[in-house]
N, C-alpha and C. Protein backbone atom coordinates (compact mmCIF):
# COMPACT_ATOMS: atom_id res chain seq x y z
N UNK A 1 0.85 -1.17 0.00
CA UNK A 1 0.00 0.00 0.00
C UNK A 1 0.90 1.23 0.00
N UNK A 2 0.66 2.15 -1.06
CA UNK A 2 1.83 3.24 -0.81
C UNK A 2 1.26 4.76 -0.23
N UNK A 3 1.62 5.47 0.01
CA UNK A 3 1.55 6.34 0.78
C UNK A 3 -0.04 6.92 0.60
N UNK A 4 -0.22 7.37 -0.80
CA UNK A 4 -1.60 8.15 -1.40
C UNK A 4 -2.39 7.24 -0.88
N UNK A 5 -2.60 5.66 -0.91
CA UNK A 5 -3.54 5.05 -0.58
C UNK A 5 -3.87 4.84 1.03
N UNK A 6 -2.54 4.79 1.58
CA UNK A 6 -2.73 5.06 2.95
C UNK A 6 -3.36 6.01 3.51
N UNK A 7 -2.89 7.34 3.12
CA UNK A 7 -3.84 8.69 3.05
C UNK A 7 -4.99 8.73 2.98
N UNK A 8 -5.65 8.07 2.58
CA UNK A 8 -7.08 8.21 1.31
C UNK A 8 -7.77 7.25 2.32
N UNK A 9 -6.92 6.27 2.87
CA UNK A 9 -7.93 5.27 3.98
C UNK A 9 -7.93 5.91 5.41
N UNK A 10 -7.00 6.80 5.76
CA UNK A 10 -7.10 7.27 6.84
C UNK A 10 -8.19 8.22 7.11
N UNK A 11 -8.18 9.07 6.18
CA UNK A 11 -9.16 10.53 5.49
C UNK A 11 -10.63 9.66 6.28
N UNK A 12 -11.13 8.41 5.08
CA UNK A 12 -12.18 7.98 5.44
C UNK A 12 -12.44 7.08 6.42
N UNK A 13 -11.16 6.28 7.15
CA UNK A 13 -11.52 6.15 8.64
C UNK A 13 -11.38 7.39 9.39
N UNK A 14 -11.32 8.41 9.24
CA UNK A 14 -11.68 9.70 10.32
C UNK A 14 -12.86 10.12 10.15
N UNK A 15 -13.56 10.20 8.82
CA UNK A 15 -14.94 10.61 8.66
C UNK A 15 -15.67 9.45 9.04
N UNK A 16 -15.36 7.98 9.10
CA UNK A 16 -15.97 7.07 9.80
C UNK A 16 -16.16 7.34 11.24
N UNK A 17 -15.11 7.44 11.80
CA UNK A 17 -15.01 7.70 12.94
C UNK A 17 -16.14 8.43 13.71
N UNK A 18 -16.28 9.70 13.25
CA UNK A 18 -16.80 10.80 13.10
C UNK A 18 -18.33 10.40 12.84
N UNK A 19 -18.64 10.29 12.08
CA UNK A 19 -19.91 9.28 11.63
C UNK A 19 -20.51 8.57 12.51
N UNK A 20 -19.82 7.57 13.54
CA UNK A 20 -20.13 6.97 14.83
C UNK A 20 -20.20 7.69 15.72
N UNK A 21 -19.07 8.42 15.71
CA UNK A 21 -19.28 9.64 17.11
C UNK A 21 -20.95 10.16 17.06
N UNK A 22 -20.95 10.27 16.11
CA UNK A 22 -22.56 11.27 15.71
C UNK A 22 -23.82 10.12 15.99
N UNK A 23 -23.74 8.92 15.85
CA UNK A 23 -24.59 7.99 15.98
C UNK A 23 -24.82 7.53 17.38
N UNK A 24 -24.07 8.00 18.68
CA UNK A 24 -24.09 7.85 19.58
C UNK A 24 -24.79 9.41 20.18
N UNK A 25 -24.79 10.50 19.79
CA UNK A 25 -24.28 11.51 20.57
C UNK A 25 -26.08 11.81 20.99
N UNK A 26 -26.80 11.85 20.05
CA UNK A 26 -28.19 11.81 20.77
C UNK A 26 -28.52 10.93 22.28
N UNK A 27 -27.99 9.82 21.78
CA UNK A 27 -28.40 9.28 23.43
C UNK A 27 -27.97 9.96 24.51
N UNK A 28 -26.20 9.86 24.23
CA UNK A 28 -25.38 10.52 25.20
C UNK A 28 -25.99 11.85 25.93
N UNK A 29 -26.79 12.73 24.48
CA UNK A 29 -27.20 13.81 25.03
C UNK A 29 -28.12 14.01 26.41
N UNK A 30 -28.66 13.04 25.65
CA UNK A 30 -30.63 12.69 26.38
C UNK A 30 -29.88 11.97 28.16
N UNK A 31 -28.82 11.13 28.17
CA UNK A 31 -28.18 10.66 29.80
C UNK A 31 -27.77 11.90 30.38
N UNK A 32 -27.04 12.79 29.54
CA UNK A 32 -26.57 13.85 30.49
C UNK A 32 -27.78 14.79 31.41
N UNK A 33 -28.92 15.34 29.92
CA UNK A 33 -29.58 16.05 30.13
C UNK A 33 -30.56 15.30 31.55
N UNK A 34 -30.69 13.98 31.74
CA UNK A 34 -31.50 13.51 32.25
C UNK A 34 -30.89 13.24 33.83
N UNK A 35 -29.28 13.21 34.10
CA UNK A 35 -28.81 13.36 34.76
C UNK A 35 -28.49 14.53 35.63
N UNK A 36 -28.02 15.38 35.14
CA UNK A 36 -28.05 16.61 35.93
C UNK A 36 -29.93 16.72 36.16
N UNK A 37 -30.60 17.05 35.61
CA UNK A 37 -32.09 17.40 35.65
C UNK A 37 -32.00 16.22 37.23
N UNK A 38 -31.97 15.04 37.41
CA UNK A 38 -32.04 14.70 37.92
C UNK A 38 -31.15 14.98 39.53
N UNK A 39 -29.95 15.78 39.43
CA UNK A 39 -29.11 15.72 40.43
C UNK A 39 -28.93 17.27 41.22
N UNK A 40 -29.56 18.16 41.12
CA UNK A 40 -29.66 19.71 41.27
C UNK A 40 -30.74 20.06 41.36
N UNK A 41 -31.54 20.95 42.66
CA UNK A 41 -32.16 21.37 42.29
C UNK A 41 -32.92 22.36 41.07
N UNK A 42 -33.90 22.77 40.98
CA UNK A 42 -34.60 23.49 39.62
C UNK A 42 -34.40 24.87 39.88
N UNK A 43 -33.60 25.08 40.85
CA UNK A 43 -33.37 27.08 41.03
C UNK A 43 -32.14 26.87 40.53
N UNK A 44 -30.97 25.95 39.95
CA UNK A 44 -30.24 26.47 39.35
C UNK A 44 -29.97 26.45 38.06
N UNK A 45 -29.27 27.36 37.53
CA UNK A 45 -29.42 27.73 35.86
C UNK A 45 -28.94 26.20 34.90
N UNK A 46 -27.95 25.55 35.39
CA UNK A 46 -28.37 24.56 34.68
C UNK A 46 -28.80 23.56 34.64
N UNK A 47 -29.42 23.23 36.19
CA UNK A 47 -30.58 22.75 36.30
C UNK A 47 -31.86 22.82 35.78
N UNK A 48 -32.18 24.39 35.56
CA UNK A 48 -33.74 25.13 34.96
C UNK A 48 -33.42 24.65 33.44
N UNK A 49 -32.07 25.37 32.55
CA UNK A 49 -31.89 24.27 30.98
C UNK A 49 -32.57 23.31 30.86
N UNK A 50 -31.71 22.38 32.02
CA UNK A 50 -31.51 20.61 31.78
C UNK A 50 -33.01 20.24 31.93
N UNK A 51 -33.63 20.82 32.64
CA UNK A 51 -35.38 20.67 33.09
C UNK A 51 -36.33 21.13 31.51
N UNK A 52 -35.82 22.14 31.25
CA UNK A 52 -36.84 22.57 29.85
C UNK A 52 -36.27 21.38 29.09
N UNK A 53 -35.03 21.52 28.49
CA UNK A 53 -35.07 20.22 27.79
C UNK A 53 -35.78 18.75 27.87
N UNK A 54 -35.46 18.68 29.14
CA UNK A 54 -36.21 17.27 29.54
C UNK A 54 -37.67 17.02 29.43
N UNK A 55 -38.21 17.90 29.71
CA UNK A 55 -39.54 18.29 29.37
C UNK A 55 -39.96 18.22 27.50
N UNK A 56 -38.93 19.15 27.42
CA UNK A 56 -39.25 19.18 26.03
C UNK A 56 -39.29 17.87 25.44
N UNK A 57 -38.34 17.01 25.71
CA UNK A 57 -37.73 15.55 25.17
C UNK A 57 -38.82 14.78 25.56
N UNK A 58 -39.59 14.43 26.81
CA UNK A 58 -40.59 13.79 27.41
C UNK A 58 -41.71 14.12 26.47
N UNK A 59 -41.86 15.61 25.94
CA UNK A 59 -43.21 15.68 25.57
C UNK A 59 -43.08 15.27 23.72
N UNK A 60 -42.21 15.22 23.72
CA UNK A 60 -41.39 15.26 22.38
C UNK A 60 -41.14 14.01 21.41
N UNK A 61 -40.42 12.77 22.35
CA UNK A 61 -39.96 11.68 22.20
C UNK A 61 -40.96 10.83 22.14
N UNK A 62 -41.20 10.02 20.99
CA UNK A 62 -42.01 8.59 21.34
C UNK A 62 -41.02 7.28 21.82
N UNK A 63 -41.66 6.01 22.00
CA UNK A 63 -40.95 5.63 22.41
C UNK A 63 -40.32 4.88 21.35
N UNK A 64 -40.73 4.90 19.73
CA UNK A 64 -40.09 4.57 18.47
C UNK A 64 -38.51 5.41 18.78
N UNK A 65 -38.93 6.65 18.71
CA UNK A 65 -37.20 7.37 18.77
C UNK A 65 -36.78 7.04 20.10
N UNK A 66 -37.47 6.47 21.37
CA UNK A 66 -36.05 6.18 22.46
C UNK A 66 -35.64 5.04 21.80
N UNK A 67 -36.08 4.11 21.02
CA UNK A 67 -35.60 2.88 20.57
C UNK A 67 -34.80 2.98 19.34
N UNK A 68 -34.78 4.00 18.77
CA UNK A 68 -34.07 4.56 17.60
C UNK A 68 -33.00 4.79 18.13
N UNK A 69 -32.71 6.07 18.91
CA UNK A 69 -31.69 6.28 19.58
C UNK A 69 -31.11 5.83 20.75
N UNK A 70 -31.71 4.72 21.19
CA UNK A 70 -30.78 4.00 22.64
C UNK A 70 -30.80 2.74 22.12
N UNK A 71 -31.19 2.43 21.03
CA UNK A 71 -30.91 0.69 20.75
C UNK A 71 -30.32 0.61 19.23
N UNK A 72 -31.14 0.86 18.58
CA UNK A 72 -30.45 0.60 17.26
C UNK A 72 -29.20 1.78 16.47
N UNK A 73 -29.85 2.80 17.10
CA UNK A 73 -27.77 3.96 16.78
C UNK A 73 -26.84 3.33 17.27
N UNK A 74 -26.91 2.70 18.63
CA UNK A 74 -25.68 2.60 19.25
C UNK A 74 -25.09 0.87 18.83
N UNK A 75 -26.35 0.34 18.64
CA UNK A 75 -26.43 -1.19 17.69
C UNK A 75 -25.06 -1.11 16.40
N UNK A 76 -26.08 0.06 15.27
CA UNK A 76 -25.12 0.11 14.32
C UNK A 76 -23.75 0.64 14.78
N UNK A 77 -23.56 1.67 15.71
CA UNK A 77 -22.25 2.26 15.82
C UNK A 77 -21.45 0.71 16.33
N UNK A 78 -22.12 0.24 17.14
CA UNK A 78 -21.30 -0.81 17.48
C UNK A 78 -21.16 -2.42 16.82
N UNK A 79 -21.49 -2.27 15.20
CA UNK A 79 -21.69 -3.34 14.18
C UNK A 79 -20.53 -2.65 13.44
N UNK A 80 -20.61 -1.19 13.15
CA UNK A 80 -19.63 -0.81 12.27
C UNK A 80 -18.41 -0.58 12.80
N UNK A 81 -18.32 0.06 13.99
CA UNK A 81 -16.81 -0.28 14.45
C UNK A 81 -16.42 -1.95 14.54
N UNK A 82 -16.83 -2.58 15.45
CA UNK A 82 -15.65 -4.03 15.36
C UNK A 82 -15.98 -4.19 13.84
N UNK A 83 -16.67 -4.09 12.93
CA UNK A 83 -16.28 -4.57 11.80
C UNK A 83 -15.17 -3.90 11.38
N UNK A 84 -15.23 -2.64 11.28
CA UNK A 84 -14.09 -1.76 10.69
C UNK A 84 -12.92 -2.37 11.48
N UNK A 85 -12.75 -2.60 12.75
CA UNK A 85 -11.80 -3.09 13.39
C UNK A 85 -10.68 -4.14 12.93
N UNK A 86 -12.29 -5.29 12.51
CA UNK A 86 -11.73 -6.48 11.80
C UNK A 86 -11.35 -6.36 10.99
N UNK A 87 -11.35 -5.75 9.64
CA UNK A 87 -11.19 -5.74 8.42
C UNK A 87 -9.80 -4.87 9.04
N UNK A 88 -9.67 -3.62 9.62
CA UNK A 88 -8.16 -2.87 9.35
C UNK A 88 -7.09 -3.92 9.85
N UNK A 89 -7.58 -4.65 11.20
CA UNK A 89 -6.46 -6.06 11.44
C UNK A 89 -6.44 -6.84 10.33
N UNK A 90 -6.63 -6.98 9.92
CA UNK A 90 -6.59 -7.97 8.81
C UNK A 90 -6.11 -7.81 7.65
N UNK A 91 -6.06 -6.67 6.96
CA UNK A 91 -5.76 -6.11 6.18
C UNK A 91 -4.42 -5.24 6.56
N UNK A 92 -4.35 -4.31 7.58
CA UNK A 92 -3.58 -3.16 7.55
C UNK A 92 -2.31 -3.74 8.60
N UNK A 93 -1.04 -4.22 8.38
CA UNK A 93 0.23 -4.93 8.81
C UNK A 93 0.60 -3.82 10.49
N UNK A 94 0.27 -2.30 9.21
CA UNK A 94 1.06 -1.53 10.21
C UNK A 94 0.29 -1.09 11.60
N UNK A 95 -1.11 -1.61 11.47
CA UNK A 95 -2.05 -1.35 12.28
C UNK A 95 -1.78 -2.34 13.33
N UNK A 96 -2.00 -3.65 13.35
CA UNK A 96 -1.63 -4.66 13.96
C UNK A 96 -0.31 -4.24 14.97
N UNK A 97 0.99 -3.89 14.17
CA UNK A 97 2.36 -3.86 14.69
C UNK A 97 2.15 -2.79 16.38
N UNK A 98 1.45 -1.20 15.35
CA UNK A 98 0.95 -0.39 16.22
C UNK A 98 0.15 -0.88 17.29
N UNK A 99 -0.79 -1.96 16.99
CA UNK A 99 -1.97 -2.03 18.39
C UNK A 99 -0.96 -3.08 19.48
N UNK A 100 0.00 -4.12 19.12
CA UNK A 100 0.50 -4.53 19.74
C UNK A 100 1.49 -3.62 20.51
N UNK A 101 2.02 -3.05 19.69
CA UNK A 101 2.90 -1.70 20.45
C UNK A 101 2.23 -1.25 21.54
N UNK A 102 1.10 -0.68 21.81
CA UNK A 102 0.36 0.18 22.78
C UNK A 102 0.12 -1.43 23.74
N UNK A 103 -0.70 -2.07 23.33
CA UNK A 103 -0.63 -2.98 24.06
C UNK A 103 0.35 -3.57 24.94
N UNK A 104 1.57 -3.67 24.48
CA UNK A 104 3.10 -3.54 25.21
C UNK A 104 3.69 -2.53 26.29
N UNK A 105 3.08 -1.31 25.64
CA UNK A 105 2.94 -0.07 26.62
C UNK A 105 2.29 0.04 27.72
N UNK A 106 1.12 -0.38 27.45
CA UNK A 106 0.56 -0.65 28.48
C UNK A 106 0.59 -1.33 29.73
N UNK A 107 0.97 -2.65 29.15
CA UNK A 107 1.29 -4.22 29.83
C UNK A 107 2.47 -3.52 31.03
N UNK A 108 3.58 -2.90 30.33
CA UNK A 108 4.89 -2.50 31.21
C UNK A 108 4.43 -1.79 31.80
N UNK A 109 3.55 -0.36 31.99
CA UNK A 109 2.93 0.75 32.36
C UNK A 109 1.89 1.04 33.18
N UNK A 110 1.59 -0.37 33.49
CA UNK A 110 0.05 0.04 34.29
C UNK A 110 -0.10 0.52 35.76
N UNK A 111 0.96 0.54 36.33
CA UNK A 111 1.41 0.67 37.68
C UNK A 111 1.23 2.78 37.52
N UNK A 112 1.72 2.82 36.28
CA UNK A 112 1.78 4.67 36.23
C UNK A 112 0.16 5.06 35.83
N UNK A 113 -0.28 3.90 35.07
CA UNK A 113 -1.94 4.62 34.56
C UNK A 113 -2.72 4.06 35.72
N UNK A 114 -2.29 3.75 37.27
CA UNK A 114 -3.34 3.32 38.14
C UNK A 114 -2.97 5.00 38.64
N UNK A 115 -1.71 5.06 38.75
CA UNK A 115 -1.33 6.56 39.85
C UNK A 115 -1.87 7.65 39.16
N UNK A 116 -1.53 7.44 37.99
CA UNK A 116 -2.38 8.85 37.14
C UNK A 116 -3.94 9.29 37.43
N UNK A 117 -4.73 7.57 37.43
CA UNK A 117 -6.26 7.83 37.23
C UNK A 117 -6.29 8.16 38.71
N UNK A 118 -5.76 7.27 39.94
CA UNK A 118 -5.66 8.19 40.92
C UNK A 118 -5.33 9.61 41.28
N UNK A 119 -4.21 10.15 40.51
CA UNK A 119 -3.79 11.62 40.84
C UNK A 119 -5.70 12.00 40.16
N UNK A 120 -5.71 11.65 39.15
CA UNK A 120 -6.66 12.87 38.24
C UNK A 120 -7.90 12.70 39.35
N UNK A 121 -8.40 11.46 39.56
CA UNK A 121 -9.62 11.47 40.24
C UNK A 121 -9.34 12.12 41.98
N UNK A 122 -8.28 12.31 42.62
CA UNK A 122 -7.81 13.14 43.43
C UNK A 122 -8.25 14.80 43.30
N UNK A 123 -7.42 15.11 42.39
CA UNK A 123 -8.12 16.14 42.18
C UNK A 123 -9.32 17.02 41.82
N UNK A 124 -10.31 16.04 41.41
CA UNK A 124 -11.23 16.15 40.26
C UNK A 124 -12.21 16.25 42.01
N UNK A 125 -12.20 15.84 42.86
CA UNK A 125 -12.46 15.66 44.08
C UNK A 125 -12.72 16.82 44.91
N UNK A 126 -10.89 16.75 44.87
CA UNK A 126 -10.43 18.23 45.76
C UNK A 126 -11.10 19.25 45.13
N UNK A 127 -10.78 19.64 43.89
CA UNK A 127 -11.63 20.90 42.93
C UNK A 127 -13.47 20.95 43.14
N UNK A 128 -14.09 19.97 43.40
CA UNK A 128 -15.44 19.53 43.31
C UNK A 128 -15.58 20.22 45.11
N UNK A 129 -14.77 19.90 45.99
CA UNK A 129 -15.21 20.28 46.99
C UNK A 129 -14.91 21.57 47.36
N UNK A 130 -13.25 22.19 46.90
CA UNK A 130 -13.57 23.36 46.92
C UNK A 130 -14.39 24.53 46.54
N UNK A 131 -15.19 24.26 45.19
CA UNK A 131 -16.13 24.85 44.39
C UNK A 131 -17.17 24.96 45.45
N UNK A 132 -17.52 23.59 45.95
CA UNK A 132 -19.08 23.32 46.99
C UNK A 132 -18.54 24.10 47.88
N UNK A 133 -17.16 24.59 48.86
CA UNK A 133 -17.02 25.40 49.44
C UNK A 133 -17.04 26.92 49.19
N UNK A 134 -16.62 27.40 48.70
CA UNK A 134 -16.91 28.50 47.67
C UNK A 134 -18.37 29.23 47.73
N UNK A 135 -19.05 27.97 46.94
CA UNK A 135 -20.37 28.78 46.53
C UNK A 135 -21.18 28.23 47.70
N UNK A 136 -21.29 27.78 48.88
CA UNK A 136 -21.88 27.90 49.89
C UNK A 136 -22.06 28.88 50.31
């Protein structure tokens, strides 16, 4: 495979990519919106949003489109990725070499990505409580 063609498959696995991203993002929307609505009271501003939306979506949504968008988008997104998956292993040498690579990275590394997700969720904590201190 020489370079132009490599190019040309990357191009359209990114607009693939992209393509799935988008086939998910309605649901995703509808958990967030339904989450906060759910976790804040309704005197705050994006609580009062997350509430009109929800409303809106409740009065809005049948249950054809919750089944549109929570079963069969995320169905296809997840038929067309492992397929795409399969076919680039299979086909693409340098893909394979690469996923084993990270995979190797990993394997040696995991001792630093436990401390990391710890540091981040540490902070993500500390910041969450100073804020609640703050705006008290």
């Amino acid at each position: 495979m020489d370079t132009k063609d490599r190019l040309s498959l990357r191009t359209g696995l990114c607009a693939f990519a992209v393509t799935e991203c988008l086939l998910i993002c309605p649901a995703a929307f509808f958990i967030l919106v339904a989450t906060v609505h759910s976790m804040r009271p309704g005197e705050y501003e994006l609580a009062h949003g997350s509430a009109i939306i929800f409303e809106w979506m409740k009065s809005h949504l049948t249950r054809t489109h919750a089944a549109i968008m929570f079963i069969i988008f995320p169905a296809v997104a997840f038929t067309l990725g492992i397929t795409t998956l399969l076919q680039s292993w299979q086909q693409d040498e340098l893909f394979r070499w690469d996923a084993m690579a990270c995979a190797a990275v990993l394997r040696r590394n995991w001792h630093f990505i436990i401390v990391s997700v710890g540091a981040v969720a540490g902070v993500a904590i500390l910041t969450a409580a100073v804020v609640h201190m703050i705006t008290d």
